[in-house]
N, C-alpha and C. Protein backbone atom coordinates (compact mmCIF):
# COMPACT_ATOMS: atom_id res chain seq x y z
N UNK A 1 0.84 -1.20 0.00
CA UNK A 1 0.00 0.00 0.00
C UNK A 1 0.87 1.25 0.00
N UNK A 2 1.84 1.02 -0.96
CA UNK A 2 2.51 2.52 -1.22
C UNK A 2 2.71 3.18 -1.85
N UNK A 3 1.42 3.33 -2.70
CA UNK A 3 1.18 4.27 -3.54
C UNK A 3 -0.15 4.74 -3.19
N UNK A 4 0.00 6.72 -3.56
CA UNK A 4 -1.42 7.23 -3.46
C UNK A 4 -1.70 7.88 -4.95
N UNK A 5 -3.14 7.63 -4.73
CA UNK A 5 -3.54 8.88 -6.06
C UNK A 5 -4.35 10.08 -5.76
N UNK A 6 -3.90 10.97 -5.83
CA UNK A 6 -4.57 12.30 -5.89
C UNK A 6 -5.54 12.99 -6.89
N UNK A 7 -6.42 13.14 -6.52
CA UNK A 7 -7.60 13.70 -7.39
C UNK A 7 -8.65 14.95 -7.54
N UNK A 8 -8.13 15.60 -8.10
CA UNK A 8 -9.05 17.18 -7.77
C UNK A 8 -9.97 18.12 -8.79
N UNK A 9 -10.92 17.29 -8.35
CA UNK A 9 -12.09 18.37 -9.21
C UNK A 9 -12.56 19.57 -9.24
N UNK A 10 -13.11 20.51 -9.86
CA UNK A 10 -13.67 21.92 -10.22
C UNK A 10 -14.88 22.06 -9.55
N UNK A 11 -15.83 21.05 -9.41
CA UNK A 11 -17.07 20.81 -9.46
C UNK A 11 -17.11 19.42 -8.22
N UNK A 12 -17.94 19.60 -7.27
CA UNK A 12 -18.34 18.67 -5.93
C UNK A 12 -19.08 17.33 -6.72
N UNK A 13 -20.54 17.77 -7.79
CA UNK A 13 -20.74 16.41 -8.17
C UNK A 13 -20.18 15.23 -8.94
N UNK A 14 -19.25 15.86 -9.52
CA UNK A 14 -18.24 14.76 -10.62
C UNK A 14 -17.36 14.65 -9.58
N UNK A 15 -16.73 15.31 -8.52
CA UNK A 15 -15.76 14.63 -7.61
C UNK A 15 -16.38 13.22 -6.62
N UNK A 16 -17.65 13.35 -6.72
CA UNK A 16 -18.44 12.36 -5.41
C UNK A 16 -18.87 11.25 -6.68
N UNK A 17 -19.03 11.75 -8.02
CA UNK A 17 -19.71 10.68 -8.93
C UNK A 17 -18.27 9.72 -9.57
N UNK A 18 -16.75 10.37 -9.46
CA UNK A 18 -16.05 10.16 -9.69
C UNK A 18 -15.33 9.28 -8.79
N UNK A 19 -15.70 9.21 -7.37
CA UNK A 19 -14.80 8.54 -6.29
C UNK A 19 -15.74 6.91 -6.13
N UNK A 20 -17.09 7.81 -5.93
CA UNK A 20 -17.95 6.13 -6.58
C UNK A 20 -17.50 4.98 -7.43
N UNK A 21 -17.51 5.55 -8.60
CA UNK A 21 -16.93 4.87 -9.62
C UNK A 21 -15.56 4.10 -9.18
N UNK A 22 -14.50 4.73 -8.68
CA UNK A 22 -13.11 4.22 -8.27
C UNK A 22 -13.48 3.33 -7.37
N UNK A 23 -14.11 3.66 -6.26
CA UNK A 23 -14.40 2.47 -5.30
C UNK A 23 -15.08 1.37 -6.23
N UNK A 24 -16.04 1.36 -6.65
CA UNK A 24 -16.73 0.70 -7.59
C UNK A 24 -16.12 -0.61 -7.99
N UNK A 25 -15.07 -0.14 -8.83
CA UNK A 25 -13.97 -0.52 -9.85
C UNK A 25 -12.87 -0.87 -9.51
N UNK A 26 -12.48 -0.73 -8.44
CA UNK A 26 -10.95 -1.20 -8.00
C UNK A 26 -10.59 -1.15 -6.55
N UNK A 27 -9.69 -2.01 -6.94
CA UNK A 27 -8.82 -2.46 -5.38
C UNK A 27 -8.41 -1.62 -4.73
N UNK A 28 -8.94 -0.09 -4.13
CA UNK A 28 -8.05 0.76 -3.30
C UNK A 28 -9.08 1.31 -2.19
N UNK A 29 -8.48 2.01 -1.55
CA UNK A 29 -8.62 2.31 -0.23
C UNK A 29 -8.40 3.83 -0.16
N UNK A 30 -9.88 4.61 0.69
CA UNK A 30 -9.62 6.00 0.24
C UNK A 30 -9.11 6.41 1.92
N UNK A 31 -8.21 7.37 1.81
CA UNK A 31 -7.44 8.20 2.59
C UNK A 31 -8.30 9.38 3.08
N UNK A 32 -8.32 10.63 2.14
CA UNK A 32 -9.26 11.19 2.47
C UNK A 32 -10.06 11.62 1.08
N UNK A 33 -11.56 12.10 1.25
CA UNK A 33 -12.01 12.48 0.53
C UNK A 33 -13.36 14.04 1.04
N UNK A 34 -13.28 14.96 0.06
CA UNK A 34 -14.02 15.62 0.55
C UNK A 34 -14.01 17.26 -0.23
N UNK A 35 -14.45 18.15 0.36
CA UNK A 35 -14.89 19.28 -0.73
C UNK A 35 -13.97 20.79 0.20
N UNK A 36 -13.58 21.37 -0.73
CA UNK A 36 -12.49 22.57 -0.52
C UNK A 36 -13.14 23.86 -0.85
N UNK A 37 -12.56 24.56 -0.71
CA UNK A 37 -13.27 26.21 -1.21
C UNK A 37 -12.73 26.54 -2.71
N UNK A 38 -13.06 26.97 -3.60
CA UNK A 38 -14.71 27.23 -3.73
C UNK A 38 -15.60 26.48 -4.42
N UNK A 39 -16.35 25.48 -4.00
CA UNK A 39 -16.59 24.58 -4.56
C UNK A 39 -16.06 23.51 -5.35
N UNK A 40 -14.92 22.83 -4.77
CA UNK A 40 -14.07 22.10 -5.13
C UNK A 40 -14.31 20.84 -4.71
N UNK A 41 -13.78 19.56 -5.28
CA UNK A 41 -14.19 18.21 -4.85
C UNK A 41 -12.55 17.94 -4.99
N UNK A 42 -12.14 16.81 -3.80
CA UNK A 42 -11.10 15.76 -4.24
C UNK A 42 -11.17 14.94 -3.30
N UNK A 43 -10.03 14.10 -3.52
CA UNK A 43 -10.06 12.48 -3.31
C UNK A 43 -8.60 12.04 -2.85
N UNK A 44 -8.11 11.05 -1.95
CA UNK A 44 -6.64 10.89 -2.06
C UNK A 44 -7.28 9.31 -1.63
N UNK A 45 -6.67 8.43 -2.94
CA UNK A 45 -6.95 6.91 -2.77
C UNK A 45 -5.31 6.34 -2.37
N UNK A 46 -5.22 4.86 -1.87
CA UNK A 46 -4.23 4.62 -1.80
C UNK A 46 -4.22 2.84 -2.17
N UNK A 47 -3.19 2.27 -2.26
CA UNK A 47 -3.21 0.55 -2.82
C UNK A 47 -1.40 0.12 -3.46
N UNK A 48 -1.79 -0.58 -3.87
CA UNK A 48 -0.85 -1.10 -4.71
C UNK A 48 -0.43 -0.32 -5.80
N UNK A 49 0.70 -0.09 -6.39
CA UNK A 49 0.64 0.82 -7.78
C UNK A 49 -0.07 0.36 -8.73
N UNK A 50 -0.15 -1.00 -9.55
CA UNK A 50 -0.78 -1.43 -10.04
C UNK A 50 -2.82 -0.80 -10.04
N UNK A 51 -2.78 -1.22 -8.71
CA UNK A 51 -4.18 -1.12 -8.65
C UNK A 51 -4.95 0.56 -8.64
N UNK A 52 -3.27 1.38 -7.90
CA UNK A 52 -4.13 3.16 -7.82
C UNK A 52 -3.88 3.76 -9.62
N UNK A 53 -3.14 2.84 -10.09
CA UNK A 53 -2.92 3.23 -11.74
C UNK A 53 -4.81 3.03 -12.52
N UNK A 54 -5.02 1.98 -11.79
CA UNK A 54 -6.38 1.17 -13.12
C UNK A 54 -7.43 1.89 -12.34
N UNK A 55 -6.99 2.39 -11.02
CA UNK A 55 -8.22 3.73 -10.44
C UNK A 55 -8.65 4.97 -11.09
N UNK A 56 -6.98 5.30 -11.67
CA UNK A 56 -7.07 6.39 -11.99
C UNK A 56 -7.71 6.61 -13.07
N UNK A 57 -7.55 5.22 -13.56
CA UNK A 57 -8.30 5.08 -15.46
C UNK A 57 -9.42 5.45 -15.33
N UNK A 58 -10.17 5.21 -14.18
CA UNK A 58 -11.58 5.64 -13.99
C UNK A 58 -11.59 7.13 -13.84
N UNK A 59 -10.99 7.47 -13.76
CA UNK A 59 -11.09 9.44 -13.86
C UNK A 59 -11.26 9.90 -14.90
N UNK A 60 -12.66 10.60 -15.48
CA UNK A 60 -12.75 10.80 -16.47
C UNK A 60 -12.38 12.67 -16.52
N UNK A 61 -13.02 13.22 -15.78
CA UNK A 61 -13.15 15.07 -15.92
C UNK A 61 -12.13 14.99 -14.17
N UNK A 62 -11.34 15.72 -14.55
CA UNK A 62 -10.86 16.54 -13.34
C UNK A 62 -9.70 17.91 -13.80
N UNK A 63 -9.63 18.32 -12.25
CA UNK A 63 -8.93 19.49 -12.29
C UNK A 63 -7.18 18.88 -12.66
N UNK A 64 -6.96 17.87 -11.55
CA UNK A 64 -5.65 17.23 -11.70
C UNK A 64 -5.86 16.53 -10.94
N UNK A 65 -4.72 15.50 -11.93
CA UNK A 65 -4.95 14.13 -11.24
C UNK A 65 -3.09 13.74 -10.90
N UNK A 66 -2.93 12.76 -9.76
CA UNK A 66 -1.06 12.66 -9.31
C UNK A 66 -1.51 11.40 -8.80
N UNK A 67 -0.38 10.72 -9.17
CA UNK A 67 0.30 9.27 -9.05
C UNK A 67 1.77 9.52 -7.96
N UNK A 68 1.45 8.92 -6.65
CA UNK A 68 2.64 8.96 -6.22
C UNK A 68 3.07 7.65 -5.97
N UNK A 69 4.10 7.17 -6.86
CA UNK A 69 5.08 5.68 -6.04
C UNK A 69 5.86 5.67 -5.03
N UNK A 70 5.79 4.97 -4.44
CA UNK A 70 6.86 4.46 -2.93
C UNK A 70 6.29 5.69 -2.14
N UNK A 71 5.38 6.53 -2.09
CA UNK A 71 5.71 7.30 -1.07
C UNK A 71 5.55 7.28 0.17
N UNK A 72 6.43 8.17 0.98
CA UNK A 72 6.76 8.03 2.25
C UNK A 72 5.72 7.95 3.14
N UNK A 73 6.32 7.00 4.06
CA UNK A 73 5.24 6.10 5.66
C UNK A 73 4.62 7.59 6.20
N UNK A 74 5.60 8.83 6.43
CA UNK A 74 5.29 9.63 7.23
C UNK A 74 4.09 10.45 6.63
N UNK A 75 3.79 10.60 5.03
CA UNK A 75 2.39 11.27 4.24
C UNK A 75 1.56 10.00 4.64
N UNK A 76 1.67 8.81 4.83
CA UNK A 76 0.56 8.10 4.89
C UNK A 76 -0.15 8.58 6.43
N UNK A 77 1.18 8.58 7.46
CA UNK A 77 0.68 8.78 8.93
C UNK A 77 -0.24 10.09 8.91
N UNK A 78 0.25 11.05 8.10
CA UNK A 78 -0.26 12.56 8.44
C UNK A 78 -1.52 12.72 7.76
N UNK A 79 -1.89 11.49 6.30
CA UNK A 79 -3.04 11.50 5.98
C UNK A 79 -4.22 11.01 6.93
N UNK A 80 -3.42 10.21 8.01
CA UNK A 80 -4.35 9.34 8.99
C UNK A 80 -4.72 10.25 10.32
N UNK A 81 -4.27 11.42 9.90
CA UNK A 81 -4.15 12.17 11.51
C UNK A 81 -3.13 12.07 12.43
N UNK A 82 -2.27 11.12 12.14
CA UNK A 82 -1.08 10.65 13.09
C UNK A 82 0.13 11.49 12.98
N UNK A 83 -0.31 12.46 13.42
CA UNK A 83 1.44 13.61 13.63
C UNK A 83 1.44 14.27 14.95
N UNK A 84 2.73 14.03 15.98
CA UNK A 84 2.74 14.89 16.63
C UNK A 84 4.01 15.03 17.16
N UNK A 85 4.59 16.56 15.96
CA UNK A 85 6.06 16.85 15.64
C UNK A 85 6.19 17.96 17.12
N UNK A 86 7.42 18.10 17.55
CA UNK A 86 6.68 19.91 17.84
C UNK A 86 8.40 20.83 17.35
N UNK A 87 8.09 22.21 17.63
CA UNK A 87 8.96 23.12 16.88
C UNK A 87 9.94 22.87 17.14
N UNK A 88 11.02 22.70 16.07
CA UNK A 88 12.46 23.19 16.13
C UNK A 88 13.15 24.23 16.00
N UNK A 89 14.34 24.30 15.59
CA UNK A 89 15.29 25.51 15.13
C UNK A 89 14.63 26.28 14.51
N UNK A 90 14.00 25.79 13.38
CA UNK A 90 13.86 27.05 12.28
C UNK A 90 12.29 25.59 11.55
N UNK A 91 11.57 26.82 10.86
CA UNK A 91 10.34 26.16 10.05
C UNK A 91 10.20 26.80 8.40
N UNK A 92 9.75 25.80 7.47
CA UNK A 92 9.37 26.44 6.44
C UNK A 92 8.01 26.17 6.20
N UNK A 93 7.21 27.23 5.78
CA UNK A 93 5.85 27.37 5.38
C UNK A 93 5.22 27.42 4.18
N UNK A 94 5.15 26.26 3.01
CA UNK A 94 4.75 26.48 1.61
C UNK A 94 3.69 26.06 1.23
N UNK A 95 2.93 27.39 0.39
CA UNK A 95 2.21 26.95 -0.19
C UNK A 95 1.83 26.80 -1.33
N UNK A 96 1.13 25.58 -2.28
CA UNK A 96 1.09 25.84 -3.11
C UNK A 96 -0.56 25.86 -3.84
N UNK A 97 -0.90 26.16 -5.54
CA UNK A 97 -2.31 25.88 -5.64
C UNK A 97 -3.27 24.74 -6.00
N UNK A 98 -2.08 23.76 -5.58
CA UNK A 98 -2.84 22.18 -5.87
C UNK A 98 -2.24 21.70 -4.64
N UNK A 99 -3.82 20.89 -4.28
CA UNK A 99 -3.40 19.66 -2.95
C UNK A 99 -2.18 18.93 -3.34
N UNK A 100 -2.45 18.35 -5.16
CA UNK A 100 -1.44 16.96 -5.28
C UNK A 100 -0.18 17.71 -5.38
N UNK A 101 0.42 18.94 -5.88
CA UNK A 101 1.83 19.40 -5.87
C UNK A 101 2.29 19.74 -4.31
N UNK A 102 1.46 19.92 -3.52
CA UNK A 102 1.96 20.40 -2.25
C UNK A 102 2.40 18.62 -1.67
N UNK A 103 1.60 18.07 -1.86
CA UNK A 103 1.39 16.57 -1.09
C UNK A 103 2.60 15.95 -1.43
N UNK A 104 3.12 15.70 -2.79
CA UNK A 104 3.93 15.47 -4.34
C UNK A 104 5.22 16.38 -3.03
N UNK A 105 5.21 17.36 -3.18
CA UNK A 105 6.42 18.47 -2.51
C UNK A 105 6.83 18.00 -1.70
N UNK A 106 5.69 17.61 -0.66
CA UNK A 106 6.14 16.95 1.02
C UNK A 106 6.54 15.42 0.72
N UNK A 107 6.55 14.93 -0.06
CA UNK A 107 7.02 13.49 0.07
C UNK A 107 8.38 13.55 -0.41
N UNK A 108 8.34 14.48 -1.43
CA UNK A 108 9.76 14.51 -1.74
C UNK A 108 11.02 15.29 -0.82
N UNK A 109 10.60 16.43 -0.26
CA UNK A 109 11.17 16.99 0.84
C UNK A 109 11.54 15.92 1.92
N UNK A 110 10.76 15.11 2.80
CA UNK A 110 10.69 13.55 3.71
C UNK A 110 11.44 12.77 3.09
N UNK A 111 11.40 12.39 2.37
CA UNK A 111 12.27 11.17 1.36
C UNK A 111 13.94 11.86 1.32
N UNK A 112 14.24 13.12 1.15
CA UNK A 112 15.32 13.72 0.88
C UNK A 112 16.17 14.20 2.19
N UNK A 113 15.21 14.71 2.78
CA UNK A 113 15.92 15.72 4.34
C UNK A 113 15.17 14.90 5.19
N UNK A 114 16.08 15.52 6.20
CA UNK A 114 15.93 15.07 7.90
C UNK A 114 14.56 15.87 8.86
N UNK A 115 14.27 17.25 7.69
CA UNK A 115 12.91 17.79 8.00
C UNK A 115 11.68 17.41 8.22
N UNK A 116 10.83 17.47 9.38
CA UNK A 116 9.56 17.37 9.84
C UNK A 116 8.43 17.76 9.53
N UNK A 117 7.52 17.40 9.96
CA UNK A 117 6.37 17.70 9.34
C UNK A 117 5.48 18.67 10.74
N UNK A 118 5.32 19.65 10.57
CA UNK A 118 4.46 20.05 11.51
C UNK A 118 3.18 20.65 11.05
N UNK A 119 2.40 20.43 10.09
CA UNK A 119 1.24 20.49 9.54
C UNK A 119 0.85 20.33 7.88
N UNK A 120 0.22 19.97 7.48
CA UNK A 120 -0.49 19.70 6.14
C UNK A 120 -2.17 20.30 5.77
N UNK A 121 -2.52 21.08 5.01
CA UNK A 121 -3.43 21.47 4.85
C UNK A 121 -3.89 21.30 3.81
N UNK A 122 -5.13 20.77 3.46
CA UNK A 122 -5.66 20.18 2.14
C UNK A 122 -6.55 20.93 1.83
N UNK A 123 -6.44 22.27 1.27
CA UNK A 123 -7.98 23.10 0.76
C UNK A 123 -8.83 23.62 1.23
N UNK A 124 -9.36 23.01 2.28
CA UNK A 124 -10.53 23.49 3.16
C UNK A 124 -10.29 24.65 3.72
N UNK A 125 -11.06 25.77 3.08
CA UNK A 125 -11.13 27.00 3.99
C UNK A 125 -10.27 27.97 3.36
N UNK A 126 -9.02 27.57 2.46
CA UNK A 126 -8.27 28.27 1.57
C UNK A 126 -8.27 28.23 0.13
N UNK A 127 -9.34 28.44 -0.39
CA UNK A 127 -9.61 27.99 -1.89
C UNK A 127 -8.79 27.30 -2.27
N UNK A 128 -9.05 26.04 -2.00
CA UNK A 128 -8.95 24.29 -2.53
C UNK A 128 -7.36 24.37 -2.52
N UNK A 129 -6.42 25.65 -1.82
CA UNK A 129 -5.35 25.62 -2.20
C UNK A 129 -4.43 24.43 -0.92
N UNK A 130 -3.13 24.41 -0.61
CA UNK A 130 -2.58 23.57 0.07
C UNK A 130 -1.86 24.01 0.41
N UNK A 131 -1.25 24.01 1.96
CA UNK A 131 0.07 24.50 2.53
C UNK A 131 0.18 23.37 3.70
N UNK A 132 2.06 23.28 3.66
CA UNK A 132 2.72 22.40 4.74
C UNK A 132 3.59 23.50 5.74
N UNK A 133 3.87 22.92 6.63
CA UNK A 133 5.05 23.51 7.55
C UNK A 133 5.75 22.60 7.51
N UNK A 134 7.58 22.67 7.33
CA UNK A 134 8.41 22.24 8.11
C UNK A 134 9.00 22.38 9.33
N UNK A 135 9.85 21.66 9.94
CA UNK A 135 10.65 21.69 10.99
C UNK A 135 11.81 20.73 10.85
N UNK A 136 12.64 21.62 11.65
CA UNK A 136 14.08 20.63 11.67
C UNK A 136 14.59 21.86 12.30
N UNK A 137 16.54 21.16 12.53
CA UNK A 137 17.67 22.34 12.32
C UNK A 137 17.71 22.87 11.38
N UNK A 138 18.35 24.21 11.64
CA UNK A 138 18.35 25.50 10.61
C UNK A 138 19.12 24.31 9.11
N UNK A 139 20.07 23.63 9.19
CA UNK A 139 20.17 23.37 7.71
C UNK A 139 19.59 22.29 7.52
N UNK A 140 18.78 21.12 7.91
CA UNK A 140 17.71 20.60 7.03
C UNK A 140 16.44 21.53 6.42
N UNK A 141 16.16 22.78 6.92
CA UNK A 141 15.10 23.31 6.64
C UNK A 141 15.99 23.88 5.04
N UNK A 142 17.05 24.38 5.28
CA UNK A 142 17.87 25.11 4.48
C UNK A 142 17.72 23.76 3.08
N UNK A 143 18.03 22.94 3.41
CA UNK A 143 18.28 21.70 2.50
C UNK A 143 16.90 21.32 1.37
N UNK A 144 15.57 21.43 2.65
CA UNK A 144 14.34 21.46 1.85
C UNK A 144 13.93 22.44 1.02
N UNK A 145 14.24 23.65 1.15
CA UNK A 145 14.10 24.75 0.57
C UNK A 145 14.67 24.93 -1.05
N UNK A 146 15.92 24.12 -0.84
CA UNK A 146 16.44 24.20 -1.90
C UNK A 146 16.20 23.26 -2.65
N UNK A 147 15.54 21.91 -2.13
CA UNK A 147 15.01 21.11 -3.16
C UNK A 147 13.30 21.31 -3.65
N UNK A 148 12.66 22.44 -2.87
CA UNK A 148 11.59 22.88 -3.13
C UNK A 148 11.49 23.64 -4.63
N UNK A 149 12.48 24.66 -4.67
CA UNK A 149 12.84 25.82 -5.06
C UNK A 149 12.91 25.12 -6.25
N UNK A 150 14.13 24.00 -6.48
CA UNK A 150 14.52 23.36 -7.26
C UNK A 150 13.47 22.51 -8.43
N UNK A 151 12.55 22.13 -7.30
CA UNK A 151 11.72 21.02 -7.80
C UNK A 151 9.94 21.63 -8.30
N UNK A 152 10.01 22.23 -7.29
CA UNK A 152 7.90 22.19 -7.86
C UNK A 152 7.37 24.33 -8.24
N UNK A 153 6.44 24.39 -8.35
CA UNK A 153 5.70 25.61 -8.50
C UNK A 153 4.96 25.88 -7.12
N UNK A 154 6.17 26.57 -6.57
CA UNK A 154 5.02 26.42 -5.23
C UNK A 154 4.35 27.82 -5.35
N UNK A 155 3.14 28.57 -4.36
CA UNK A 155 2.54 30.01 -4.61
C UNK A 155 3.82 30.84 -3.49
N UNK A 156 3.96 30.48 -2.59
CA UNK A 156 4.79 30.99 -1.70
C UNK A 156 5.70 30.33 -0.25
N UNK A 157 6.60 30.58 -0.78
CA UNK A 157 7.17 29.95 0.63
C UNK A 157 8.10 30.97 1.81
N UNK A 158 7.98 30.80 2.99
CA UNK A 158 9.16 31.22 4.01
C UNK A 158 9.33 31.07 5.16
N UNK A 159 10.69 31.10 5.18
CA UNK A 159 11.60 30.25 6.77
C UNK A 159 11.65 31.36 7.76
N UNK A 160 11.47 30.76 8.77
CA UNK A 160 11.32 30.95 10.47
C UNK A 160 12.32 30.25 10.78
N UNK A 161 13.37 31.28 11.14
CA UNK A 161 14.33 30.61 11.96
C UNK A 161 13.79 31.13 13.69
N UNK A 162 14.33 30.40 14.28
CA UNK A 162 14.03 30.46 16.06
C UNK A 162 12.73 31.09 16.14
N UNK A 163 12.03 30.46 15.39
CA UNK A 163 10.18 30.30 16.07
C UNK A 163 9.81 30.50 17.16
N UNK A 164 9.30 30.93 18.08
CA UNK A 164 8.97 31.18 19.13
C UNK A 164 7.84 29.59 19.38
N UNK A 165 7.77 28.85 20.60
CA UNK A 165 7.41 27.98 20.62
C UNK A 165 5.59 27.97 20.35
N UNK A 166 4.88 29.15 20.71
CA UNK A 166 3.74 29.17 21.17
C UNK A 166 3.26 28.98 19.49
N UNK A 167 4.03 29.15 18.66
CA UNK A 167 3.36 29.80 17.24
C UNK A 167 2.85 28.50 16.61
N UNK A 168 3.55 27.39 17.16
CA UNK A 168 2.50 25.81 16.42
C UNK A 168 0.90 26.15 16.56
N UNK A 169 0.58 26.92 17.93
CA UNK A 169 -1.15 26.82 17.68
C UNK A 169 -1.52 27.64 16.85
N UNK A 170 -0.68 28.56 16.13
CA UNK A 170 -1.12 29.58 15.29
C UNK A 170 -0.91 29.14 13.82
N UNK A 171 0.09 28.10 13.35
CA UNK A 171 -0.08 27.71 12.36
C UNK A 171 -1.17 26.77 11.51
């Protein structure tokens, strides 16, 4: 079960008529599913690669659709609710305007650096957009940054060095 697929619709009824169908049709297991601002639908299935590939076939209309292989134990935990990092040295805050590039970002950031996860946000409440926090020492954050920078389209990112501790409830 280490692969997810990401799925993000324009429109709430083709995202709910669309996740039907996947369950329907194939061997996977949904993570989360549910509706973003402004009127947005998506989906995050998970399974075998094999099986989140012949899911995806079932996607007919969407906004975007992401295939992630091998990815990391720690996106599966944080899809489950299971995180509890707390602040380090320094944090980075990115966001971007797709769930699957931010999600896509954080696995690859985890897989690469020694950086933490201290929150994930999937859409809700920020037009369907997505933002993570990191944590670590000042140069794993330094390290993610540069493979961020390197790697995806994010909308905005920036580092907090010596965070003040209280600011996790504010993120």
């Amino acid at each position: 079960m280490n692969t997810i697929g990401i799925v993000e619709f324009k429109d709430i009824p083709t995202g709910i008529w669309t996740l039907d169908k996947v369950i329907k049709n194939s061997e996977v297991g949904v993570y989360k599913a549910g509706t973003t601002c402004p009127g947005k639908y998506f989906f995050i299935i998970y399974g075998d690669n094999e099986s989140v590939k012949i899911a995806l076939n079932e996607v007919e209309v969407s906004l975007k659709i992401k295939l992630i292989s091998g990815v990391s134990k720690k996106i599966l935990e944080i899809l489950k609710g299971k995180n509890n990092v707390e602040i380090e040295k320094s944090i980075a805050i990115v966001e971007y305007t797709t769930i699957s590039e931010s999600i896509s970002s954080l696995d690859h950031v985890l897989k690469n650096t020694d950086a933490k996860v201290l929150k994930l946000v999937l859409g809700y409440g920020i037009a369907g957009k997505s933002y993570y926090v990191i944590t670590g020492d000042v140069s794993s954050i330094e390290e993610a940054v540069v493979l961020i920078t390197g790697l995806s389209e994010y909308k905005d990112l920036k580092v907090v060095n010596n965070p003040s501790f209280e600011m996790k409830k504010y993120i």
